[in-house]
C-alpha atoms as a PDB file:
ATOM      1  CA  UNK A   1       0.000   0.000   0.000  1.00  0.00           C
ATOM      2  CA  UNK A   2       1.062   3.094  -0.665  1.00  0.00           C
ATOM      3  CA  UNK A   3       0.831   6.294   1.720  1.00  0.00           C
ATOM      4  CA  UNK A   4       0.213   9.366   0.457  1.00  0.00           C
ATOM      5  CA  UNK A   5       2.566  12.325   0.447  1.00  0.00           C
ATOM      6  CA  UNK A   6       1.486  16.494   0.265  1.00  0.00           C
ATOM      7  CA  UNK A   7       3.565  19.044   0.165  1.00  0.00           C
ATOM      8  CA  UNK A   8       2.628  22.087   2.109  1.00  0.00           C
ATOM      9  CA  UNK A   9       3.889  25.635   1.742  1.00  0.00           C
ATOM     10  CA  UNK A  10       2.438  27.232   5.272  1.00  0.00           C
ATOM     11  CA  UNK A  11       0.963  26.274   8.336  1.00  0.00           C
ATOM     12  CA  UNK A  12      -2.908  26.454   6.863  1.00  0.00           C
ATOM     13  CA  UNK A  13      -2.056  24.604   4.421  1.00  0.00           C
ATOM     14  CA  UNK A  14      -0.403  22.029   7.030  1.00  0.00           C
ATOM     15  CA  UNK A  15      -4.150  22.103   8.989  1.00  0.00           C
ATOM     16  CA  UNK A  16      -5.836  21.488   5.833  1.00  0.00           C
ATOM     17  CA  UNK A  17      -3.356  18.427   4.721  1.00  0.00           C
ATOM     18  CA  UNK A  18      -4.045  16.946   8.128  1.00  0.00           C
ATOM     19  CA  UNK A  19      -7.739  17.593   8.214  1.00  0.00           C
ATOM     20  CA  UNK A  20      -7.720  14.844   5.109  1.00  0.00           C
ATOM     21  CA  UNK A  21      -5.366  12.505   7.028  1.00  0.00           C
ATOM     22  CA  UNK A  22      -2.465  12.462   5.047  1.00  0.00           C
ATOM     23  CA  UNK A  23       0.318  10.316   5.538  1.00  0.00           C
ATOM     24  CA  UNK A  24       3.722  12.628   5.324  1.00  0.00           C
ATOM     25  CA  UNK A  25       3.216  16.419   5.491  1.00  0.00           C
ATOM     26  CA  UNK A  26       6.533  18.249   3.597  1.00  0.00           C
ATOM     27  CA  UNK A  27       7.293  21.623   3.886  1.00  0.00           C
ATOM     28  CA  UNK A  28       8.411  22.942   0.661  1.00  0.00           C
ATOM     29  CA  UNK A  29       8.697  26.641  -0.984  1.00  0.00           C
ATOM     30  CA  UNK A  30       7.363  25.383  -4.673  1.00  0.00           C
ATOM     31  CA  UNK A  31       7.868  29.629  -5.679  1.00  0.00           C
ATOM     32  CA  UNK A  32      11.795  28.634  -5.063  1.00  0.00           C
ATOM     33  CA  UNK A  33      12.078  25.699  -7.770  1.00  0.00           C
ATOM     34  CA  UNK A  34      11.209  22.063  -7.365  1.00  0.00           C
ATOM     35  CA  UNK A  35      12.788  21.510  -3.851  1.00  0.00           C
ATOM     36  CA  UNK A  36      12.632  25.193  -2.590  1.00  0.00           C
ATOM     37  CA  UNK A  37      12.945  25.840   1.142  1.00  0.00           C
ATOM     38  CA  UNK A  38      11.016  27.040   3.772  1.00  0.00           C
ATOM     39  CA  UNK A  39      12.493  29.465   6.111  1.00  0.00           C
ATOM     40  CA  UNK A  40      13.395  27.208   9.636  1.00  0.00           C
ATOM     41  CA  UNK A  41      11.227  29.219  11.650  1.00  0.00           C
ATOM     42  CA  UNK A  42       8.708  28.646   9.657  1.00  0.00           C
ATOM     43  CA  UNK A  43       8.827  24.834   9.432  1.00  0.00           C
ATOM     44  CA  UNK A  44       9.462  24.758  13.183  1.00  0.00           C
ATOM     45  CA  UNK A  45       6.385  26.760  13.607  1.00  0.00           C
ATOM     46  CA  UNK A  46       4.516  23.987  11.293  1.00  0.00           C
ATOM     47  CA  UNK A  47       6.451  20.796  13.639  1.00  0.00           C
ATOM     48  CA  UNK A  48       5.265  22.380  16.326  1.00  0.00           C
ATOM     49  CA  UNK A  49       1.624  22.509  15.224  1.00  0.00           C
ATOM     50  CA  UNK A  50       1.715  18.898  13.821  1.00  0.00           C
ATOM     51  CA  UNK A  51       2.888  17.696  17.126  1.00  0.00           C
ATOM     52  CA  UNK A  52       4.245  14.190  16.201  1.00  0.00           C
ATOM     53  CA  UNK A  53       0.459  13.333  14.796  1.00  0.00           C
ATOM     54  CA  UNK A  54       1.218  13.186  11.145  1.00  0.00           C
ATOM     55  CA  UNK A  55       4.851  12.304   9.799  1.00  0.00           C
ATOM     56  CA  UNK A  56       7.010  15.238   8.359  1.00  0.00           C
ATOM     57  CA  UNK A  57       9.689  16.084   6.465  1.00  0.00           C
ATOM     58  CA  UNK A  58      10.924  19.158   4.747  1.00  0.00           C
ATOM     59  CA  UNK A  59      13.780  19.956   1.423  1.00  0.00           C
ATOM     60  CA  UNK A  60      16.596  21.650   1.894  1.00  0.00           C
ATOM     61  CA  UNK A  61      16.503  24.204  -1.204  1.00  0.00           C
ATOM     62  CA  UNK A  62      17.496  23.407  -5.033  1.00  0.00           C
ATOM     63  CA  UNK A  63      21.187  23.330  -4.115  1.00  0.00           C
ATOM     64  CA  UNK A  64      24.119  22.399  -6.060  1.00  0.00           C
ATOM     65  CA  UNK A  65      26.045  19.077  -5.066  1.00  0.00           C
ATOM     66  CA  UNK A  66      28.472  20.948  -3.204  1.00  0.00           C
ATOM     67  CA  UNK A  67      29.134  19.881   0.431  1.00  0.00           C
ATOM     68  CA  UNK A  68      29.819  23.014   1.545  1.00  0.00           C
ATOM     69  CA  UNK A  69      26.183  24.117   0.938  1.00  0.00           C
ATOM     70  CA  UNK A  70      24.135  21.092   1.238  1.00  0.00           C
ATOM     71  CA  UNK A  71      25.459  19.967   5.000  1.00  0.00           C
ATOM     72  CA  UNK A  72      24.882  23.788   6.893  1.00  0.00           C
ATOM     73  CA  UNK A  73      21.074  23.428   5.094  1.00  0.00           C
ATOM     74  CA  UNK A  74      20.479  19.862   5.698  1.00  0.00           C
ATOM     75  CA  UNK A  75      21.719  21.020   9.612  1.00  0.00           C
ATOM     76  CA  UNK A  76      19.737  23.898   9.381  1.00  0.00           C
ATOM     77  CA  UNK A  77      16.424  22.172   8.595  1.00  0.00           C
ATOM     78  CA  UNK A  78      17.255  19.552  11.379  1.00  0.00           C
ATOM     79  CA  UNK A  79      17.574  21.432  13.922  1.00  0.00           C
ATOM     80  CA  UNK A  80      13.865  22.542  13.112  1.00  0.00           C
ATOM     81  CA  UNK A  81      12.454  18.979  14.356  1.00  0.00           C
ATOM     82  CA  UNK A  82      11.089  17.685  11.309  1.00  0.00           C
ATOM     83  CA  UNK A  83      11.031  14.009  11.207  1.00  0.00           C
ATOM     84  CA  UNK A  84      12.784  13.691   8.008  1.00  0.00           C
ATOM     85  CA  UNK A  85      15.174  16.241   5.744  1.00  0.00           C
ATOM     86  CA  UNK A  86      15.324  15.410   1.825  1.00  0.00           C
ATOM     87  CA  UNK A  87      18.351  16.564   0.107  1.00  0.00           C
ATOM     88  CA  UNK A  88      17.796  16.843  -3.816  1.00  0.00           C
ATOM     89  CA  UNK A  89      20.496  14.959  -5.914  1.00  0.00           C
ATOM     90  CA  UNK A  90      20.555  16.838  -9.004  1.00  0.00           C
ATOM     91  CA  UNK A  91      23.241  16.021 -12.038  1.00  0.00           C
ATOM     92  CA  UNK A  92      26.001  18.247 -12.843  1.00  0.00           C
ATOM     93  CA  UNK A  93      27.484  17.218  -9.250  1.00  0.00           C
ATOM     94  CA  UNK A  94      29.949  15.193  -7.612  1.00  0.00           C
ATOM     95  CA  UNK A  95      27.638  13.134  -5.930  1.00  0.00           C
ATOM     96  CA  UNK A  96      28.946  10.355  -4.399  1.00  0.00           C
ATOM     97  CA  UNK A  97      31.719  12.918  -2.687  1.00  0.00           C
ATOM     98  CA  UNK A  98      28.284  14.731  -1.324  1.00  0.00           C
ATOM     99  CA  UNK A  99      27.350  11.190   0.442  1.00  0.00           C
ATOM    100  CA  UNK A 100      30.689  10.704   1.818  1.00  0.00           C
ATOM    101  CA  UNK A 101      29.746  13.845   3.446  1.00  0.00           C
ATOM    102  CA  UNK A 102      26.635  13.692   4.373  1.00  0.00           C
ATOM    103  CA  UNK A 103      27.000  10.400   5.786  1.00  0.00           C
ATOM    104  CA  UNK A 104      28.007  11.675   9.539  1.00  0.00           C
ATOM    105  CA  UNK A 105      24.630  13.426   9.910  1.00  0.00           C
ATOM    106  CA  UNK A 106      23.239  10.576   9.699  1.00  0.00           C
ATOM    107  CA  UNK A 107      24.812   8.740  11.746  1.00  0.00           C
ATOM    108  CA  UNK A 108      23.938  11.505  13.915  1.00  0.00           C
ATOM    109  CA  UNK A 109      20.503  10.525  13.686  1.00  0.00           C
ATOM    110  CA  UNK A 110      19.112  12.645  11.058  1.00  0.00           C
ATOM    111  CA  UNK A 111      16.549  11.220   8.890  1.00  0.00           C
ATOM    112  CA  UNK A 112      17.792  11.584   5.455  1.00  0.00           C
ATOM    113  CA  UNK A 113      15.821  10.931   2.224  1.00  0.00           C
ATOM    114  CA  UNK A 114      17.772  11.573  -1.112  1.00  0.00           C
ATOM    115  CA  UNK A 115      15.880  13.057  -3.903  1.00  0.00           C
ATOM    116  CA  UNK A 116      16.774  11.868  -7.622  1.00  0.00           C
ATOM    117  CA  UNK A 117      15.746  13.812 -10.593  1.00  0.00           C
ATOM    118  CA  UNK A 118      13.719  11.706 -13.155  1.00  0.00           C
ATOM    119  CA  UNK A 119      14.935  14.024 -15.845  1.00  0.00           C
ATOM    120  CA  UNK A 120      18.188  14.053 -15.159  1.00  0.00           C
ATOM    121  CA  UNK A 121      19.817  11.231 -16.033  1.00  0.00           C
ATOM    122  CA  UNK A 122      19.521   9.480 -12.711  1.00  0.00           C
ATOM    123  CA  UNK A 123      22.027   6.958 -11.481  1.00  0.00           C
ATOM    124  CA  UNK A 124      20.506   4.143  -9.596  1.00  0.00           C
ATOM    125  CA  UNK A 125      23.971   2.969  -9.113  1.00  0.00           C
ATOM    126  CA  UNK A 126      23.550   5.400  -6.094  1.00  0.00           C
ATOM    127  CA  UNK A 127      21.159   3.265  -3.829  1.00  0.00           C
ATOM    128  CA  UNK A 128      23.174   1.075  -2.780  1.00  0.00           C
ATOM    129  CA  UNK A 129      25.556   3.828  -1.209  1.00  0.00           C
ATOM    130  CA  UNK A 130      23.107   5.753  -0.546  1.00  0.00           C
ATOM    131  CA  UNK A 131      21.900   2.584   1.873  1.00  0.00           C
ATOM    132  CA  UNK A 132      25.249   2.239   3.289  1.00  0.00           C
ATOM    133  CA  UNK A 133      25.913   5.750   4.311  1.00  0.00           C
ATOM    134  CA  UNK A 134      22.896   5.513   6.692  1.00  0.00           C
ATOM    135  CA  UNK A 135      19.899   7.207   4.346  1.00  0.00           C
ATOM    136  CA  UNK A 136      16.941   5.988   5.498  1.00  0.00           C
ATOM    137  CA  UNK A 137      15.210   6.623   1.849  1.00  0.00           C
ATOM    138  CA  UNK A 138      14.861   7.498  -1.695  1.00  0.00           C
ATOM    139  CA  UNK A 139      12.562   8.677  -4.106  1.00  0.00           C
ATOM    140  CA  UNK A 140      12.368   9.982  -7.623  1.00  0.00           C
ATOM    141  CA  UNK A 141      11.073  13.756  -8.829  1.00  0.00           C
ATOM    142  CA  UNK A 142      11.648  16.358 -11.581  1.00  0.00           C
ATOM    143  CA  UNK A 143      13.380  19.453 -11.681  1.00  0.00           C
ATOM    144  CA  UNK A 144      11.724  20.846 -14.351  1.00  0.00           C
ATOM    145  CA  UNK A 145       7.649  20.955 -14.003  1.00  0.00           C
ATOM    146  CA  UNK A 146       7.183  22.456 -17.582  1.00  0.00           C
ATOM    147  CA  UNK A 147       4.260  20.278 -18.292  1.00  0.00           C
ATOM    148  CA  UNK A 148       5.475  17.014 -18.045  1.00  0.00           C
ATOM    149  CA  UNK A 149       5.736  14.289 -15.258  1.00  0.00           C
ATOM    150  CA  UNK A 150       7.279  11.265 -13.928  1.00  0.00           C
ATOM    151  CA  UNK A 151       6.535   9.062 -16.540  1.00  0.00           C
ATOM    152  CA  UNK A 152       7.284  10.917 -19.196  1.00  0.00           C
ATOM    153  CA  UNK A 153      11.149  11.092 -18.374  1.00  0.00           C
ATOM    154  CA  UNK A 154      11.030   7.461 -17.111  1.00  0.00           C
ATOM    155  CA  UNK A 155       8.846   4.381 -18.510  1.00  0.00           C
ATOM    156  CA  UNK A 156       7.576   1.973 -15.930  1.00  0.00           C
ATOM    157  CA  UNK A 157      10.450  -0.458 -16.531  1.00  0.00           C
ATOM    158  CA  UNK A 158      12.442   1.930 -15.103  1.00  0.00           C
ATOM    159  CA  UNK A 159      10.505   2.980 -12.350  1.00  0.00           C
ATOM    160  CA  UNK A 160       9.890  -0.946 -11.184  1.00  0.00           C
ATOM    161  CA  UNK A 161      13.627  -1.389 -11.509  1.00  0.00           C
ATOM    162  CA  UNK A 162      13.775   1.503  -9.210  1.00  0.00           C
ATOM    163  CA  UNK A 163      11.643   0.497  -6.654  1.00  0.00           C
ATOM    164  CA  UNK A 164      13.091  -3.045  -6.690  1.00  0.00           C
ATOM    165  CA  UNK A 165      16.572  -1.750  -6.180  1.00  0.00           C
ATOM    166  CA  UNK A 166      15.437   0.765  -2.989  1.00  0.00           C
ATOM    167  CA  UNK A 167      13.601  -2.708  -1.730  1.00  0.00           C
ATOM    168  CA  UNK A 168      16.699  -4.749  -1.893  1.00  0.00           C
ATOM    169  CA  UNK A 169      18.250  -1.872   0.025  1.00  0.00           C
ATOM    170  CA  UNK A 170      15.696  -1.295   2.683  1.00  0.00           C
ATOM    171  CA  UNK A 171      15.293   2.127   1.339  1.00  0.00           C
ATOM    172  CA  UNK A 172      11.810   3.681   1.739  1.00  0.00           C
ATOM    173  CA  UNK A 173      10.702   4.236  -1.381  1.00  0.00           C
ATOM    174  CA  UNK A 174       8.952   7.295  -2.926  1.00  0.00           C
ATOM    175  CA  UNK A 175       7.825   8.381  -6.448  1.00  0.00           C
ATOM    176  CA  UNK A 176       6.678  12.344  -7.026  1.00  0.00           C
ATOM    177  CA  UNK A 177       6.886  14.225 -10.151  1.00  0.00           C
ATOM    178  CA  UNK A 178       4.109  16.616 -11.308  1.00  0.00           C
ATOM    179  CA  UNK A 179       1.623  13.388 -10.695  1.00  0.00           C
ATOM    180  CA  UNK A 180      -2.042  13.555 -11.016  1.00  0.00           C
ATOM    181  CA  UNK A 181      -4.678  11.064  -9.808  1.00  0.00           C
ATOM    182  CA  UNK A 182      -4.697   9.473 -13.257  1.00  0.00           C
ATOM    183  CA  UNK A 183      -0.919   7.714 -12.463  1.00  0.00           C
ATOM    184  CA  UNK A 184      -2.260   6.769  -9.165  1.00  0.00           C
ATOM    185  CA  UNK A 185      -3.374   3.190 -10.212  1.00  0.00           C
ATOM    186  CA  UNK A 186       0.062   2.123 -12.689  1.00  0.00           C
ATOM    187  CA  UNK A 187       2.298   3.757  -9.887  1.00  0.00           C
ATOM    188  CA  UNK A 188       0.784   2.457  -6.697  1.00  0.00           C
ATOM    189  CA  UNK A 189       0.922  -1.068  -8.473  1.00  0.00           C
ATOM    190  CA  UNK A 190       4.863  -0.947  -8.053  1.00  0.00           C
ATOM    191  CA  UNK A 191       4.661  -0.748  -4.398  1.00  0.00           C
ATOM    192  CA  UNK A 192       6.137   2.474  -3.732  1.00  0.00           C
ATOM    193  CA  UNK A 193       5.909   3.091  -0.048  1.00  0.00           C
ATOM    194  CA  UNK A 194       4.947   6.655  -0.795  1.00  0.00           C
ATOM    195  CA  UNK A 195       3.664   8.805  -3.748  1.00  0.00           C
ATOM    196  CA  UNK A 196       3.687  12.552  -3.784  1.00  0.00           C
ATOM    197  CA  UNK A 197       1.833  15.589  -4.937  1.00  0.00           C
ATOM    198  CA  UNK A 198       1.498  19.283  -4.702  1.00  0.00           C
ATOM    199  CA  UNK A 199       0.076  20.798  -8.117  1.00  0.00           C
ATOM    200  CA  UNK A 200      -2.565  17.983  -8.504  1.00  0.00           C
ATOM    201  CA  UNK A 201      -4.354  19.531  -5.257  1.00  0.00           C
ATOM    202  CA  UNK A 202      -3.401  22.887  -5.666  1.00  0.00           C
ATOM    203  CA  UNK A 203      -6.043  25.408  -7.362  1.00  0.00           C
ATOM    204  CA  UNK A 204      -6.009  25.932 -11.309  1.00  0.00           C
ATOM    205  CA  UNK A 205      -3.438  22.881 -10.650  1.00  0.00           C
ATOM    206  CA  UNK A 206      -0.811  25.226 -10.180  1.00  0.00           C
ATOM    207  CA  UNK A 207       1.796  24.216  -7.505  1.00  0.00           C
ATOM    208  CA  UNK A 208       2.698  27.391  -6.700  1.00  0.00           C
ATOM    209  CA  UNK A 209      -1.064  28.271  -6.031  1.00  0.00           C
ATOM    210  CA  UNK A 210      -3.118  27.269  -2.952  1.00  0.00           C
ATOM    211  CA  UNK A 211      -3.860  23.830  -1.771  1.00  0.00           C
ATOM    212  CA  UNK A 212      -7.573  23.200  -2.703  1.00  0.00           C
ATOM    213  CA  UNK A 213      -9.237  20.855  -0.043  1.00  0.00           C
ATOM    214  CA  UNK A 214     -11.474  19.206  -2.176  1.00  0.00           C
ATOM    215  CA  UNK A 215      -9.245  18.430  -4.830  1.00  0.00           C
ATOM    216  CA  UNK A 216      -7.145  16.628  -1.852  1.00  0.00           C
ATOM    217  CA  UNK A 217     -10.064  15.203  -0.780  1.00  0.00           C
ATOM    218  CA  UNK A 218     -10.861  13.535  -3.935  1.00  0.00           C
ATOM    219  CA  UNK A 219      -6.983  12.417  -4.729  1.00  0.00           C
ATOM    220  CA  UNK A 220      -6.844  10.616  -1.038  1.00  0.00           C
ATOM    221  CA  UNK A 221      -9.697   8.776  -2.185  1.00  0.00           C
ATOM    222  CA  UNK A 222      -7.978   7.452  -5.574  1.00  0.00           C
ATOM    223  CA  UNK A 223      -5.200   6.163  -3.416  1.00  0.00           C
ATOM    224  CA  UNK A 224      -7.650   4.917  -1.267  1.00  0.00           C
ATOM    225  CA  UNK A 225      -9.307   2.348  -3.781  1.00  0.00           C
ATOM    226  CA  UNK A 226      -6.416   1.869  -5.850  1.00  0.00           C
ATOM    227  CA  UNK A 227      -4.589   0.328  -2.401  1.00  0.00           C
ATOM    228  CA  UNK A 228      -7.669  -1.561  -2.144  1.00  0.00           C
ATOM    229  CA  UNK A 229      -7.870  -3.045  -5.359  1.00  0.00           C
ATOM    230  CA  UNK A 230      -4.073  -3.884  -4.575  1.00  0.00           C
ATOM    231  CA  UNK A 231      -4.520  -5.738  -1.563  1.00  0.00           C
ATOM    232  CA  UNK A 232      -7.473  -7.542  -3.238  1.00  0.00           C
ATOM    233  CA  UNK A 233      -5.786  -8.911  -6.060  1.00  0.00           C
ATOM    234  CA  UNK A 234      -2.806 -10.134  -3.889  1.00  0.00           C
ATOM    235  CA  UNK A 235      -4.889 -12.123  -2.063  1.00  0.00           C
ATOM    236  CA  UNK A 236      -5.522 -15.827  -2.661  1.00  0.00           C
END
């Protein structure tokens, strides 16, 4: 089954993500790219609101794979008290020099979740390090959200050999990408442990516009059957 994932820009639209029982509330600033950052305060205010009811994690800004930058952020958005702090792994990078890196925070105890871009180029490779260094999950987006999503940078072959390889890993799994309730039934069949959305419940489906309730509403409920239908047809 998979649980489902909103992103949230403030704290009303943390209330309103709650009222409809999400799974994972993030914090993200969709006005500052595909992984933009909240200000700390601001998703310690939200932490402090949730309370430890309702998972949540937060992005630590569209940074360049530059240790110097990524570790003071990923510290930064730690020290907030979110449950977990995705990093975004985005190509151009040295990025297995950023894990080597990274990897004391979380042996610190930090909850780390890497973030691989659909669209560029991504190197599953990765997962296995990624596993070692002490992440505790990944999950596939896109940087770009000109129109286009998951699926139409990676086919589902991809995507299941994805999932498989996080499995084998004991990675938690997640898939996001501009997705709309119409990928809902071919993703959740993969067995991601999470799927994620922001414009597909926003108003005008915009994802830098406001989170529309009812439009969340009617997404949960998908999810909802298409878990069902899951279970069903494992069963004997």
């Amino acid at each position: 089954m998979s649980k489902l994932l909103i992103s949230v820009m403030n704290l009303h639209e943390a209330q309103i993500a709650m009222d409809a029982g999400v799974d994972i509330i993030d914090m993200k600033n969709p006005l500052e790219g595909a992984l933009g950052a909240l200000p700390p305060d601001e998703i310690a205010r939200i932490v402090r609101h949730v309370d430890g009811r309702v998972t949540t994690s937060a992005t630590i800004g569209d940074l360049p794979m530059l240790p110097e930058l990524i570790i003071p952020a990923v510290e930064a958005v730690a020290s907030t008290g979110v449950d977990i702090v995705k990093i975004g792994f985005y190509g151009g990078g040295d990025q297995e020099r950023c894990i080597a890196c990274i990897e004391p925070l979380a042996s610190r105890g930090i909850n780390l979740v890497a973030v691989l871009m659909a669209d560029q180029a991504p190197d599953f490779n990765l997962l296995p390090r990624l596993r070692s260094a002490g992440f505790l999950g990944v999950m596939l987006d896109t940087a770009e959200k000109a129109g286009k999503h998951l699926l139409d940078h990676l086919d589902l072959s991809a995507l299941e050999r994805f999932v498989g390889i996080a499995m084998e890993n004991r990675l938690v799994t997640g898939l996001a990408g501009s997705l709309n309730s119409e990928q809902i039934e071919t993703l959740s069949g993969l067995g991601p442990h999470y799927m994620g959305f922001r414009g597909a419940v926003c108003n005008s489906s915009n994802r830098v516009d406001s989170l529309n309730r009812s439009k969340l509403y009617a997404l949960r409920e998908v999810l909802r059957k298409s878990n069902t239908s899951s279970v069903n047809k494992a069963q004997p």
